[in-house]
N, C-alpha and C. Protein backbone atom coordinates (compact mmCIF):
# COMPACT_ATOMS: atom_id res chain seq x y z
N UNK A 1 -46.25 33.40 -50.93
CA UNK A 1 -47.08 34.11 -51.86
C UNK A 1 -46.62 35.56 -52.02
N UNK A 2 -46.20 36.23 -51.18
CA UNK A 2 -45.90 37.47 -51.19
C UNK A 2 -44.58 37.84 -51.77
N UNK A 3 -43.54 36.75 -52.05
CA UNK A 3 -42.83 37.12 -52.65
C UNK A 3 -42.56 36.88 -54.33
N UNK A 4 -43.74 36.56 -54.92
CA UNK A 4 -44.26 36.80 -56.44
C UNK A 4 -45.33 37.61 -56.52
N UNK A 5 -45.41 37.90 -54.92
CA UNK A 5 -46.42 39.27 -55.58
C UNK A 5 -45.29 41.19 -55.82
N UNK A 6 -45.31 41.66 -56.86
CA UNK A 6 -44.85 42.82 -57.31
C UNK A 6 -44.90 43.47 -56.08
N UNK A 7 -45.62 43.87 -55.28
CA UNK A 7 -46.25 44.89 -54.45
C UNK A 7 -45.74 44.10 -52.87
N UNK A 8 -45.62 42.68 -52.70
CA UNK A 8 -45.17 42.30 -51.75
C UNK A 8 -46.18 42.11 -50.11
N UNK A 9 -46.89 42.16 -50.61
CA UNK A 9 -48.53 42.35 -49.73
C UNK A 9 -48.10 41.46 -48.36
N UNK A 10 -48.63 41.51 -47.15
CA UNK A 10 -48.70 40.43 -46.41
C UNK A 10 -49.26 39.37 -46.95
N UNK A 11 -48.36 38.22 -46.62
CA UNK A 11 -49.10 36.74 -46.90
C UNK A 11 -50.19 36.55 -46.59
N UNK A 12 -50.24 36.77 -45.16
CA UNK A 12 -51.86 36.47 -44.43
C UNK A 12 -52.63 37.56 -44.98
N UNK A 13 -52.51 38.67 -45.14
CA UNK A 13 -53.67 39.43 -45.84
C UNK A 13 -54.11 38.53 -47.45
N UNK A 14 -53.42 38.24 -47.93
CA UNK A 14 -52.94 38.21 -49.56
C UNK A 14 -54.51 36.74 -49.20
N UNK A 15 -54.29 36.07 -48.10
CA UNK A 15 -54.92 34.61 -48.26
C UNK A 15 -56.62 35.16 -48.37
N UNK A 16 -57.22 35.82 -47.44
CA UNK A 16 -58.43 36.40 -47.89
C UNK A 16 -59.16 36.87 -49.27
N UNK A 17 -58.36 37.47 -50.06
CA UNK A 17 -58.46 38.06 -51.45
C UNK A 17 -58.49 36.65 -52.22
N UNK A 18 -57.38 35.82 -51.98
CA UNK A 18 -56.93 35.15 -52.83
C UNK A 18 -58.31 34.11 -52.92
N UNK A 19 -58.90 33.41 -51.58
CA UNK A 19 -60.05 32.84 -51.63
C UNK A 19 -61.38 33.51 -52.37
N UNK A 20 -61.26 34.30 -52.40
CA UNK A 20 -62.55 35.21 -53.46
C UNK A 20 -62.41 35.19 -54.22
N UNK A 21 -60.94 35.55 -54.92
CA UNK A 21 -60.58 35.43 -56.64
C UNK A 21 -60.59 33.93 -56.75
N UNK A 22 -60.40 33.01 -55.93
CA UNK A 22 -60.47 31.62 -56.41
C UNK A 22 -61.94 31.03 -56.90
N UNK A 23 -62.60 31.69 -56.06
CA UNK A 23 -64.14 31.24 -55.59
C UNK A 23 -64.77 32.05 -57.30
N UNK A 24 -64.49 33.19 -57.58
CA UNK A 24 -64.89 34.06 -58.20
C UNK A 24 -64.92 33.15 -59.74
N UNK A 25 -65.71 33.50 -60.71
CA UNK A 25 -65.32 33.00 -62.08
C UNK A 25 -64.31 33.78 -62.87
N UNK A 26 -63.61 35.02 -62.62
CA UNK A 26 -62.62 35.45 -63.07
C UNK A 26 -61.19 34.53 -63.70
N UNK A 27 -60.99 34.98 -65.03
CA UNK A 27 -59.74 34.14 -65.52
C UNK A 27 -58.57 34.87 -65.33
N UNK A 28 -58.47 35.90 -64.79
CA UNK A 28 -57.32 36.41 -65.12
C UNK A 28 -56.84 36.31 -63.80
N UNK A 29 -55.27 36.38 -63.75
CA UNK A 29 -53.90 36.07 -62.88
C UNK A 29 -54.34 36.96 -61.39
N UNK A 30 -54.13 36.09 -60.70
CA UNK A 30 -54.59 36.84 -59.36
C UNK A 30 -53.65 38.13 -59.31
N UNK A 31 -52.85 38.23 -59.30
CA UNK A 31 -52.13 40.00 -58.70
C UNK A 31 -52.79 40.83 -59.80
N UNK A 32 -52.85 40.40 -61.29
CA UNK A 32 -54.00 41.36 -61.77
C UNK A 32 -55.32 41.62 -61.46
N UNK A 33 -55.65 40.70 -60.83
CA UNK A 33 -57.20 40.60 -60.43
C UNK A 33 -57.08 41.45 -59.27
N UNK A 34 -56.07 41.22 -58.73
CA UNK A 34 -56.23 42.11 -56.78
C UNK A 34 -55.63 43.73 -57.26
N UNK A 35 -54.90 44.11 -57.86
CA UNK A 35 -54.46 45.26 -58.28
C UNK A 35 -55.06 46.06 -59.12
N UNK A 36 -55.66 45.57 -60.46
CA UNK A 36 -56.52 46.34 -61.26
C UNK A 36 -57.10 46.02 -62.15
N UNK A 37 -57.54 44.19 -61.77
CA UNK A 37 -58.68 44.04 -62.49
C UNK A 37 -59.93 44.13 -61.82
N UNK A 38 -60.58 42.77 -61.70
CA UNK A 38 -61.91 42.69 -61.46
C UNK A 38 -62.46 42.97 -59.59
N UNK A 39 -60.99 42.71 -58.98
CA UNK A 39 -61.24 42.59 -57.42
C UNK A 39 -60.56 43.91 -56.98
N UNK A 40 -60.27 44.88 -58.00
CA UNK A 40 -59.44 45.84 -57.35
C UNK A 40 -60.67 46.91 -56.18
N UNK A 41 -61.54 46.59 -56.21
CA UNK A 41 -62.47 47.57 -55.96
C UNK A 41 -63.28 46.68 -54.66
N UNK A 42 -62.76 45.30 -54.26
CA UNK A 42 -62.65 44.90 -53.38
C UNK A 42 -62.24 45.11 -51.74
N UNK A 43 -63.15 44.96 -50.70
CA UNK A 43 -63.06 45.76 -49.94
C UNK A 43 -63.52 44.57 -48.38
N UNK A 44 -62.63 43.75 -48.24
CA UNK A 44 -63.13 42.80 -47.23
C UNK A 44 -63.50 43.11 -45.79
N UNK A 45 -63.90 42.33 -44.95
CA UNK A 45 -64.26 42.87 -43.57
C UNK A 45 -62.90 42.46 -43.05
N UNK A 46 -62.81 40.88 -43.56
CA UNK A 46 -61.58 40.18 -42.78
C UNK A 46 -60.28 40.89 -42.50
N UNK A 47 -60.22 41.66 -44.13
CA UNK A 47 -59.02 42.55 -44.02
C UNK A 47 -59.09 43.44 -45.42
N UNK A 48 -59.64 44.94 -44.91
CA UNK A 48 -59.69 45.73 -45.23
C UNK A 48 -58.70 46.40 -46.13
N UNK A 49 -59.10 46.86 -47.32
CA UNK A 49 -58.01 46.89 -48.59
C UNK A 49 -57.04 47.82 -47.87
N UNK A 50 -57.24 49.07 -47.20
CA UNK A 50 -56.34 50.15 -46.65
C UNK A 50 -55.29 49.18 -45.82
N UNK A 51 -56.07 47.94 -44.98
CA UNK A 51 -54.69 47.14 -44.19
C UNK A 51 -54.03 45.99 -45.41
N UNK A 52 -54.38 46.07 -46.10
CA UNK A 52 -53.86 45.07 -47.74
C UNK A 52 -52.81 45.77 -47.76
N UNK A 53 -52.99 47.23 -48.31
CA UNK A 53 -52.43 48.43 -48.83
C UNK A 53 -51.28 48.88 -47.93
N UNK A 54 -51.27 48.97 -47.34
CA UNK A 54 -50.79 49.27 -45.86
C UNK A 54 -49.32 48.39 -45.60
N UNK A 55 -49.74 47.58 -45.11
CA UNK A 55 -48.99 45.74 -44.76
C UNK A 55 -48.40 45.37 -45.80
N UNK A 56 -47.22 45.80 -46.67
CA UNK A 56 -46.33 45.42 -47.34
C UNK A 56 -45.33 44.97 -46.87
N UNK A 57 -44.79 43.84 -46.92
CA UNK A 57 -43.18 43.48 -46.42
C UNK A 57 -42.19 44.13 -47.31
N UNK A 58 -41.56 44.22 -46.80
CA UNK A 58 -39.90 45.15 -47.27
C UNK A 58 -38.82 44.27 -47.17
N UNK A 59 -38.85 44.64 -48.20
CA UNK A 59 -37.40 43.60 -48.98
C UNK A 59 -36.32 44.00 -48.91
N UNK A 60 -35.59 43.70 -48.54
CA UNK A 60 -33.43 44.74 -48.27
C UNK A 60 -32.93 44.01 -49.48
N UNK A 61 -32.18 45.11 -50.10
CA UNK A 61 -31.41 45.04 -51.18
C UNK A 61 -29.70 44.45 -50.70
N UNK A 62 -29.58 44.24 -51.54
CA UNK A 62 -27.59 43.87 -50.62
C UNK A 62 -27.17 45.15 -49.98
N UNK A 63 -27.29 46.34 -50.72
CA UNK A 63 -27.18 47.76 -49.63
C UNK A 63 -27.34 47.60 -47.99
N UNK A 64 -28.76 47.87 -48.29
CA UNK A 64 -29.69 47.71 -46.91
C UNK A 64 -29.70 46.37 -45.86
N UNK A 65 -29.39 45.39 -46.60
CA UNK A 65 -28.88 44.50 -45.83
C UNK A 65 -27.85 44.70 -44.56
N UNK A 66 -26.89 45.26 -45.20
CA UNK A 66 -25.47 45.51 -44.48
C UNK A 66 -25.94 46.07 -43.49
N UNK A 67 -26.66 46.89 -43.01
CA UNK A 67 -26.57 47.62 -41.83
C UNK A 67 -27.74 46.57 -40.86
N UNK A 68 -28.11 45.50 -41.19
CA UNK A 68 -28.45 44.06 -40.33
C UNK A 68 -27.83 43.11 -39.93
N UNK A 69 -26.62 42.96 -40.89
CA UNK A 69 -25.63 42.02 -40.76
C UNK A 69 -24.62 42.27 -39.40
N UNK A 70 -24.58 40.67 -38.82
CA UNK A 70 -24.36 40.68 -36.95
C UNK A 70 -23.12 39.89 -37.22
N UNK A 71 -22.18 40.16 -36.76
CA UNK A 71 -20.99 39.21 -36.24
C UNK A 71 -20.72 39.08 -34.63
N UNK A 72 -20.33 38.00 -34.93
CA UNK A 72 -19.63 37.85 -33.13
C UNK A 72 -17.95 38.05 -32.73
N UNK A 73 -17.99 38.96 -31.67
CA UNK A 73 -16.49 39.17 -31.50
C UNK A 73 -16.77 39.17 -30.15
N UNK A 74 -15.41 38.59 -29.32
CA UNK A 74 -15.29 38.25 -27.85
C UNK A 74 -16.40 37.57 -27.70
N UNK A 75 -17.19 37.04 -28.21
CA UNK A 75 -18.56 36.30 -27.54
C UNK A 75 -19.19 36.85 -27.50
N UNK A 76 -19.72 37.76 -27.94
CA UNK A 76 -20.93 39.19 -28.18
C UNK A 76 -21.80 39.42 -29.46
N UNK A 77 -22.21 39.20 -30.04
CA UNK A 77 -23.26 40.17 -31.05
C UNK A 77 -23.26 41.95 -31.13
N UNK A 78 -22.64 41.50 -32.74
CA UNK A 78 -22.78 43.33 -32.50
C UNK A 78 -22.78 43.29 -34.07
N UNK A 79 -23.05 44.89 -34.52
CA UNK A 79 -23.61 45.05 -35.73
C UNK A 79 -22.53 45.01 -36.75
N UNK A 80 -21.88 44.58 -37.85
CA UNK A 80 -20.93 44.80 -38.01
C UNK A 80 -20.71 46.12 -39.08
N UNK A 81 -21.91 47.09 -39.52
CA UNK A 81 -21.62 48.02 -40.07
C UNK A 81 -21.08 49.26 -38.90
N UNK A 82 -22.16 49.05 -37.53
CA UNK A 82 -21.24 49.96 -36.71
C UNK A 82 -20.68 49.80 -35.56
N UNK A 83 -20.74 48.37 -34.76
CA UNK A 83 -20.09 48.19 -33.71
C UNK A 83 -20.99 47.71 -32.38
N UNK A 84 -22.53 48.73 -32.97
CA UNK A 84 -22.74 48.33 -32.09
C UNK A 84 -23.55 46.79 -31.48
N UNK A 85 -23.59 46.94 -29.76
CA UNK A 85 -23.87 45.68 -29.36
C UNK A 85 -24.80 45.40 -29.62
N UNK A 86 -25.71 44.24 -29.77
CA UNK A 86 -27.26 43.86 -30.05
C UNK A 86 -27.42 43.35 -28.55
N UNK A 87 -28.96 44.96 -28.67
CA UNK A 87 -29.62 44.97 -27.69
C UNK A 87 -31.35 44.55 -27.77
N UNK A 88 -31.93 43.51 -27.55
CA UNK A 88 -33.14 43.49 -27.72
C UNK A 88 -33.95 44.06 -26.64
N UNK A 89 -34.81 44.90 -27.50
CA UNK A 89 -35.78 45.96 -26.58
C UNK A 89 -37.36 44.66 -26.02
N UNK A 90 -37.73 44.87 -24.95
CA UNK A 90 -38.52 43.51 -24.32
C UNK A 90 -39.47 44.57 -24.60
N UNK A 91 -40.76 43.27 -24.34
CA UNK A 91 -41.88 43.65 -24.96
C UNK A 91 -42.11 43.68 -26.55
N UNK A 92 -40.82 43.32 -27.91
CA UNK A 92 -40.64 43.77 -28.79
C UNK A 92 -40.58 42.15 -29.26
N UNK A 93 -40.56 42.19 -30.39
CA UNK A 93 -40.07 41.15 -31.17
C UNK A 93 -38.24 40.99 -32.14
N UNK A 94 -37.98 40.22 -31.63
CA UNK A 94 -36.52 40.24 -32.40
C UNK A 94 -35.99 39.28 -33.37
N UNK A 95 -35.69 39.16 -34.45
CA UNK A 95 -35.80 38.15 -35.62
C UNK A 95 -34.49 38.01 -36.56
N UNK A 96 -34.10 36.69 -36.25
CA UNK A 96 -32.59 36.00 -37.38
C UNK A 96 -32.78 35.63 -38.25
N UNK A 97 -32.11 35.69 -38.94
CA UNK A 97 -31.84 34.45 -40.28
C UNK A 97 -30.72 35.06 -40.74
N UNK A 98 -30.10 33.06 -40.96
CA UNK A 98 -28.66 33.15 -41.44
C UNK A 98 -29.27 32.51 -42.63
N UNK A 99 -27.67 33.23 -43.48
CA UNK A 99 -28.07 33.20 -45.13
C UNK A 99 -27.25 31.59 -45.18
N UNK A 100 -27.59 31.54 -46.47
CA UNK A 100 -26.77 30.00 -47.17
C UNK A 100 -25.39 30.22 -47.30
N UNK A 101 -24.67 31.70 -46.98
CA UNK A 101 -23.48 32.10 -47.13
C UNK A 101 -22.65 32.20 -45.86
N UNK A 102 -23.83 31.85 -44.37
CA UNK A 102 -23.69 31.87 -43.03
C UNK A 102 -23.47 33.30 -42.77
N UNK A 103 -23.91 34.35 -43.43
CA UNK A 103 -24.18 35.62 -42.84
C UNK A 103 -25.38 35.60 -41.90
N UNK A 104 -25.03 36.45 -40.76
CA UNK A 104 -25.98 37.04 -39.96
C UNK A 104 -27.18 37.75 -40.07
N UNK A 105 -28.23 37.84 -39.97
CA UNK A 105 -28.77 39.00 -40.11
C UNK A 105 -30.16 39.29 -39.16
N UNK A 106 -30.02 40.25 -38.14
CA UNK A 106 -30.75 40.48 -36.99
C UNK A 106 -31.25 41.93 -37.21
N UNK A 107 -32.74 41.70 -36.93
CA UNK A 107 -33.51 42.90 -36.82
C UNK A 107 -35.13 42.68 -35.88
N UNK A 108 -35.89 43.98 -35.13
CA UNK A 108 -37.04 43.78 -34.88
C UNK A 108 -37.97 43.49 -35.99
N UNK A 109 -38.74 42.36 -35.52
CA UNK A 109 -40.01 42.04 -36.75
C UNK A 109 -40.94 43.56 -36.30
N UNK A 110 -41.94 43.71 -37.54
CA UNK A 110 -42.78 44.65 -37.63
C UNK A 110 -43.90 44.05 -38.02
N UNK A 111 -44.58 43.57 -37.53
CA UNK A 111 -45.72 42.80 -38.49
C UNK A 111 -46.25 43.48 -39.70
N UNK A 112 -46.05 42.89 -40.90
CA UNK A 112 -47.10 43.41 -41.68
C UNK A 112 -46.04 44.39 -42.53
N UNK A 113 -44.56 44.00 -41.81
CA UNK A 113 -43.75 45.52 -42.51
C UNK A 113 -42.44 44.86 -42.20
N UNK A 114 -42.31 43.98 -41.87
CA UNK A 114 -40.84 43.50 -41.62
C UNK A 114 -40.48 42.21 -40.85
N UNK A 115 -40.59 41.00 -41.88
CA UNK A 115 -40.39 39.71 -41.52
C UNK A 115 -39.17 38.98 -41.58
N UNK A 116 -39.24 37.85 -41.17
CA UNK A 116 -37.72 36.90 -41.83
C UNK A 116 -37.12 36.82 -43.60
N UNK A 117 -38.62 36.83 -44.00
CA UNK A 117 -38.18 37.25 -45.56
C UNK A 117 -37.81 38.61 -45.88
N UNK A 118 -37.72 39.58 -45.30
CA UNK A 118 -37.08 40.92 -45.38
C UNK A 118 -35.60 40.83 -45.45
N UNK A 119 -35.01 40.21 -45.22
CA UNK A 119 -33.46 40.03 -45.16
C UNK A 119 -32.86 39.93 -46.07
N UNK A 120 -33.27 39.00 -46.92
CA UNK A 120 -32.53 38.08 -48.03
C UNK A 120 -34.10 38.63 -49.50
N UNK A 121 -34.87 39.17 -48.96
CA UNK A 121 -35.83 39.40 -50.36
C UNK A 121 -36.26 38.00 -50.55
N UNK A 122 -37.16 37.29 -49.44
CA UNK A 122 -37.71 35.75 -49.61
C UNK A 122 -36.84 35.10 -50.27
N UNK A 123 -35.45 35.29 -50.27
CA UNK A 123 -34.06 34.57 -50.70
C UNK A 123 -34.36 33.16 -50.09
N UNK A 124 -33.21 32.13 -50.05
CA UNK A 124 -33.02 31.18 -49.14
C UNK A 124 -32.29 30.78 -47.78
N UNK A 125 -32.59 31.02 -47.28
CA UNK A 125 -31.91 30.55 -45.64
C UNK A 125 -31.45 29.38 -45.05
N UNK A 126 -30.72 29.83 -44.40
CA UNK A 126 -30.05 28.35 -43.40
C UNK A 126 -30.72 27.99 -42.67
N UNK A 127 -31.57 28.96 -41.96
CA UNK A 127 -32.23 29.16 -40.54
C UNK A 127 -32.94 29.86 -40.69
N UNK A 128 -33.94 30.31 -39.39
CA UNK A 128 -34.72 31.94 -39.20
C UNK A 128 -35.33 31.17 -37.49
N UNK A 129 -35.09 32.23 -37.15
CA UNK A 129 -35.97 32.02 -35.68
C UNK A 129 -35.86 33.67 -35.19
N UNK A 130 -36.32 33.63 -34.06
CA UNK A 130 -36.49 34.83 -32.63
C UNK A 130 -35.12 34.39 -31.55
N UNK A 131 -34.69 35.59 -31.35
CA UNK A 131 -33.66 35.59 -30.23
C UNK A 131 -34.08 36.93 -29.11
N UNK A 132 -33.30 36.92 -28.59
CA UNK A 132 -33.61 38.07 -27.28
C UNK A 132 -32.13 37.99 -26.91
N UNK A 133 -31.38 39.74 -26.80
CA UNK A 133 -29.88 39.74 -26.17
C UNK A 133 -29.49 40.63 -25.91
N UNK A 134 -28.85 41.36 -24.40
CA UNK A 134 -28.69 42.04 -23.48
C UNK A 134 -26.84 42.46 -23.80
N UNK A 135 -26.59 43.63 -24.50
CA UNK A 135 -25.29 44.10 -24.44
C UNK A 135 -24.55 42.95 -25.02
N UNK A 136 -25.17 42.69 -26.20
CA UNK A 136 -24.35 41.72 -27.05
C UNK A 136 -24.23 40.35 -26.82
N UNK A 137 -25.03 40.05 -25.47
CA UNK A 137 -25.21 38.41 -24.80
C UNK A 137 -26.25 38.00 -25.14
N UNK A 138 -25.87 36.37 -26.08
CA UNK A 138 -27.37 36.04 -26.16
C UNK A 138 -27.84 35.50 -25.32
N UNK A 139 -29.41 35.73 -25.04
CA UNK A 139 -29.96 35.01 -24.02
C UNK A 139 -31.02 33.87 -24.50
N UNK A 140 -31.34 34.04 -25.26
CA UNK A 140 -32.76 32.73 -26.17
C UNK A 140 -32.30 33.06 -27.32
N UNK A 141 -32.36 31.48 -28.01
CA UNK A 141 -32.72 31.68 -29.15
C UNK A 141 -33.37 30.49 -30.14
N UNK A 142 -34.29 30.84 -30.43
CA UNK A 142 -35.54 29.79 -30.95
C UNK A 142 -35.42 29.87 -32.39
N UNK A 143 -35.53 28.60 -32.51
CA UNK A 143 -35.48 28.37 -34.31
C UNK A 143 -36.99 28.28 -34.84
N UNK A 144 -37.07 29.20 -35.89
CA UNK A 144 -38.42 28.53 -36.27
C UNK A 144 -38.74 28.04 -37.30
């Protein structure tokens, strides 16, 4: 859902609104309805327009991409705009997806600000899961 929405909202926020505008007798197109028609002035408990507002996913352009994109050399993970090794910080979340072109692309998730669809702009994927990796060694890696 969030990636036909203009604004790019969290999914899971987007599902609260979306049940009200469904429920609602309003005809007009939900992202008009949540942005500046009839529900703009909408204000849930579940999830509060400021965390609506807030909780945008971010989309990488082919630019911004590049400096995510991971290759492997000697058996390592490392970044290939600068070398360096991929280190996952614990306690953190860490997140793949390979493209349909078998590019790499590794970054920390952010909830609410930086998902598997951040990579590719809800593009299409080969894959996407969570990994964890110590000086360029992987140690897990879960498909999801």
């Amino acid at each position: 859902m969030e990636k036909i929405d203009p604004r790019h909202h969290y999914g899971h926020n987007l599902h609260f609104y979306y049940d009200v505008c469904s429920d609602s007798k309003s005809t007009q197109p939900f992202f008009y309805w949540l942005d500046v028609g009839d529900g703009k002035d909408l204000n849930l408990e579940r999830c509060l327009r400021t965390v609506l507002q807030r909780q945008c996913i971010a989309y990488l352009g082919p630019k911004e991409r590049e400096a995510y994109e991971v290759i492997v050399e000697s058996g390592k993970l490392l970044y290939r705009q600068t070398g360096m090794l991929i280190n996952t910080v614990e306690g953190s979340k860490w997140i793949f997806v390979l493209s349909t072109s078998r590019a790499l692309y590794v970054g920390q998730k952010k909830k609410g600000v930086f998902q598997h669809s951040s990579f590719l702009s809800g593009g299409a994927k080969s894959a996407a899961g969570r990994l964890v990796a110590h000086d360029g060694v992987l140690e897990v890696l879960s498909i999801t």
